[in-house]
C-alpha atoms as a PDB file:
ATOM      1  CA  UNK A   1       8.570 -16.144 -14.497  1.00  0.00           C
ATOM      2  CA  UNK A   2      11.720 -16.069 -16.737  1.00  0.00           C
ATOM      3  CA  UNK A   3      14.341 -18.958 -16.034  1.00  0.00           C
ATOM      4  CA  UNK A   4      16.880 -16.483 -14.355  1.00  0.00           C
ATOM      5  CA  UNK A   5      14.395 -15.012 -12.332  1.00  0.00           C
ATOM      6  CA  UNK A   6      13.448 -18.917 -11.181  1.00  0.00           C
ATOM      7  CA  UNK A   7      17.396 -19.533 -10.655  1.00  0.00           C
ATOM      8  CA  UNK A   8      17.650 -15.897  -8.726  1.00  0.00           C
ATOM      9  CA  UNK A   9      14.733 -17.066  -6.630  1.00  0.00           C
ATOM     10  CA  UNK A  10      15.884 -20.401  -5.844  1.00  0.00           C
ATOM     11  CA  UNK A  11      19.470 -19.027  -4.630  1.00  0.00           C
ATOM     12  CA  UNK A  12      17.509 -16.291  -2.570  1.00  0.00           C
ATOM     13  CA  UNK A  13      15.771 -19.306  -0.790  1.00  0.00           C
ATOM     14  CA  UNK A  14      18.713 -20.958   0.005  1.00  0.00           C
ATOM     15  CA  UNK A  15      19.548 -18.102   2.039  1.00  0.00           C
ATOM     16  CA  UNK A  16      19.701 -18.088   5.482  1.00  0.00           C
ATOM     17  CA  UNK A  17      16.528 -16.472   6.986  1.00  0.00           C
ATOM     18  CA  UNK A  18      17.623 -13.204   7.991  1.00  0.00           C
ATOM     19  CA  UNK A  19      19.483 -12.640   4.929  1.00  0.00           C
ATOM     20  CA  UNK A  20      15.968 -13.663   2.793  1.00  0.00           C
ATOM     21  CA  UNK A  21      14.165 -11.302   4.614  1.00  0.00           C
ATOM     22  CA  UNK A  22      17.089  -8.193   4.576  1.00  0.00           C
ATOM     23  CA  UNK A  23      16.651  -9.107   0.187  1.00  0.00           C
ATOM     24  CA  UNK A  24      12.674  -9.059   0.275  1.00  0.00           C
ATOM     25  CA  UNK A  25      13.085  -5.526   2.388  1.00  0.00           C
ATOM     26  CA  UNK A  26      15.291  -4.461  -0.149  1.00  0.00           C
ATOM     27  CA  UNK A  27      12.869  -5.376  -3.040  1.00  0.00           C
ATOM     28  CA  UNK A  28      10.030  -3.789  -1.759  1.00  0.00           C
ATOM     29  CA  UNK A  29      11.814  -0.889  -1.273  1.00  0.00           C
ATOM     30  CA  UNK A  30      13.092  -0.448  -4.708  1.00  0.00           C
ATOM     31  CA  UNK A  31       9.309  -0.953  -5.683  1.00  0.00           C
ATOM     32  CA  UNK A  32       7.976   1.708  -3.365  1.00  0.00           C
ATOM     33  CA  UNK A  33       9.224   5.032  -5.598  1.00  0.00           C
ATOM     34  CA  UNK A  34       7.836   8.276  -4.695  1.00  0.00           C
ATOM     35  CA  UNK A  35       5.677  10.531  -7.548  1.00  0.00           C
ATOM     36  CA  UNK A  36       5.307  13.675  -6.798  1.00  0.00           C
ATOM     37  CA  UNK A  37       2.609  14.077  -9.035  1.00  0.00           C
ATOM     38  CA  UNK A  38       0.876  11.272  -6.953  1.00  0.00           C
ATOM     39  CA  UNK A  39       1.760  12.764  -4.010  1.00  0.00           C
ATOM     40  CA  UNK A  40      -0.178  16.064  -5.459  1.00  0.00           C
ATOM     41  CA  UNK A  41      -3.043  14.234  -6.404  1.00  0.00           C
ATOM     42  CA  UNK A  42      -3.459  12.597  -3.517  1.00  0.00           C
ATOM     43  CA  UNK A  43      -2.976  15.713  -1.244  1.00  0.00           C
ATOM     44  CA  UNK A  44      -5.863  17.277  -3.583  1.00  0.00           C
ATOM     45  CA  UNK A  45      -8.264  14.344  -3.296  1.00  0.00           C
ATOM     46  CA  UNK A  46      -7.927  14.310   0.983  1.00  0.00           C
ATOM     47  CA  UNK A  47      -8.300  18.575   0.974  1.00  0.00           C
ATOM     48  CA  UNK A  48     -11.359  18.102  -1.601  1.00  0.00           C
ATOM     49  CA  UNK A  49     -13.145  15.289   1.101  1.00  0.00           C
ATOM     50  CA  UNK A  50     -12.393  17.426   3.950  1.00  0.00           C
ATOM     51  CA  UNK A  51     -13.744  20.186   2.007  1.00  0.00           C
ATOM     52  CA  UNK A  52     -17.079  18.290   1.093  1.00  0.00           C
ATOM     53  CA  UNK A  53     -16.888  16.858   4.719  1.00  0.00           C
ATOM     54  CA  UNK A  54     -16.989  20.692   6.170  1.00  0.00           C
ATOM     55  CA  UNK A  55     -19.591  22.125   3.579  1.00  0.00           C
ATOM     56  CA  UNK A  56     -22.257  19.061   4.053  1.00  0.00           C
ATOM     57  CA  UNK A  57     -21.981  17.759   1.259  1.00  0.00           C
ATOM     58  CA  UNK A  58     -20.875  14.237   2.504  1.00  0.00           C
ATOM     59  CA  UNK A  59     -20.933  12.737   5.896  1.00  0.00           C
ATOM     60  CA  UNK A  60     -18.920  10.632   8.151  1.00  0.00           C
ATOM     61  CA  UNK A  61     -19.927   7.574   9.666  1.00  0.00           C
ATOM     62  CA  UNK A  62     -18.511   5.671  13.151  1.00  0.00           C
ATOM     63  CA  UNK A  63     -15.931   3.273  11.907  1.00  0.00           C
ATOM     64  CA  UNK A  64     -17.088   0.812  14.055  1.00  0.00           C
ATOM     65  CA  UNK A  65     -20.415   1.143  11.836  1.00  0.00           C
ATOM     66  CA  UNK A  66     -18.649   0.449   8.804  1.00  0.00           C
ATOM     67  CA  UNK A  67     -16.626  -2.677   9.824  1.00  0.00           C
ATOM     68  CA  UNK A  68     -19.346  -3.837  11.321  1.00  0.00           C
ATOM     69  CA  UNK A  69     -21.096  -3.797   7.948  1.00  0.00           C
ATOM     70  CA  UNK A  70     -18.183  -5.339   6.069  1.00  0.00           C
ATOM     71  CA  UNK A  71     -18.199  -7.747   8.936  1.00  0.00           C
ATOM     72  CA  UNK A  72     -21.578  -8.782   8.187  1.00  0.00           C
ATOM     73  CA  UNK A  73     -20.952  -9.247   4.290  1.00  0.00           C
END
């Protein structure tokens, strides 16, 4: 962490609660840019699993299955 980023973060923690968490909304949000061309490629990948999904060629399982399995890990 740079030295003005360590003095930006140690004002922003001075802050009054509400006003800390109104700055880390506002960061995240600056961080969370949309891509269309992510957008597209995401939009492909879900039609080519439903696609594989309706021809057979994968299968679904219960979800309760699964996180049971991870539970078990």
């Amino acid at each position: 962490m740079s030295t003005i980023t360590k003095q930006i973060l140690e004002k922003a923690l001075a802050l009054p609660a509400a006003e800390r968490a109104d700055l880390v909304e506002s960061l995240l949000a600056s961080l969370d840019q949309r891509d269309a061309r992510i957008d597209e490629l995401w939009a492909k990948e879900a039609e080519d699993r439903l696609a594989a999904f309706e021809t057979g060629q994968t299968k679904a399982y219960p979800a309760d299955k699964v996180f049971q399995e991870f539970a078990d890990l």
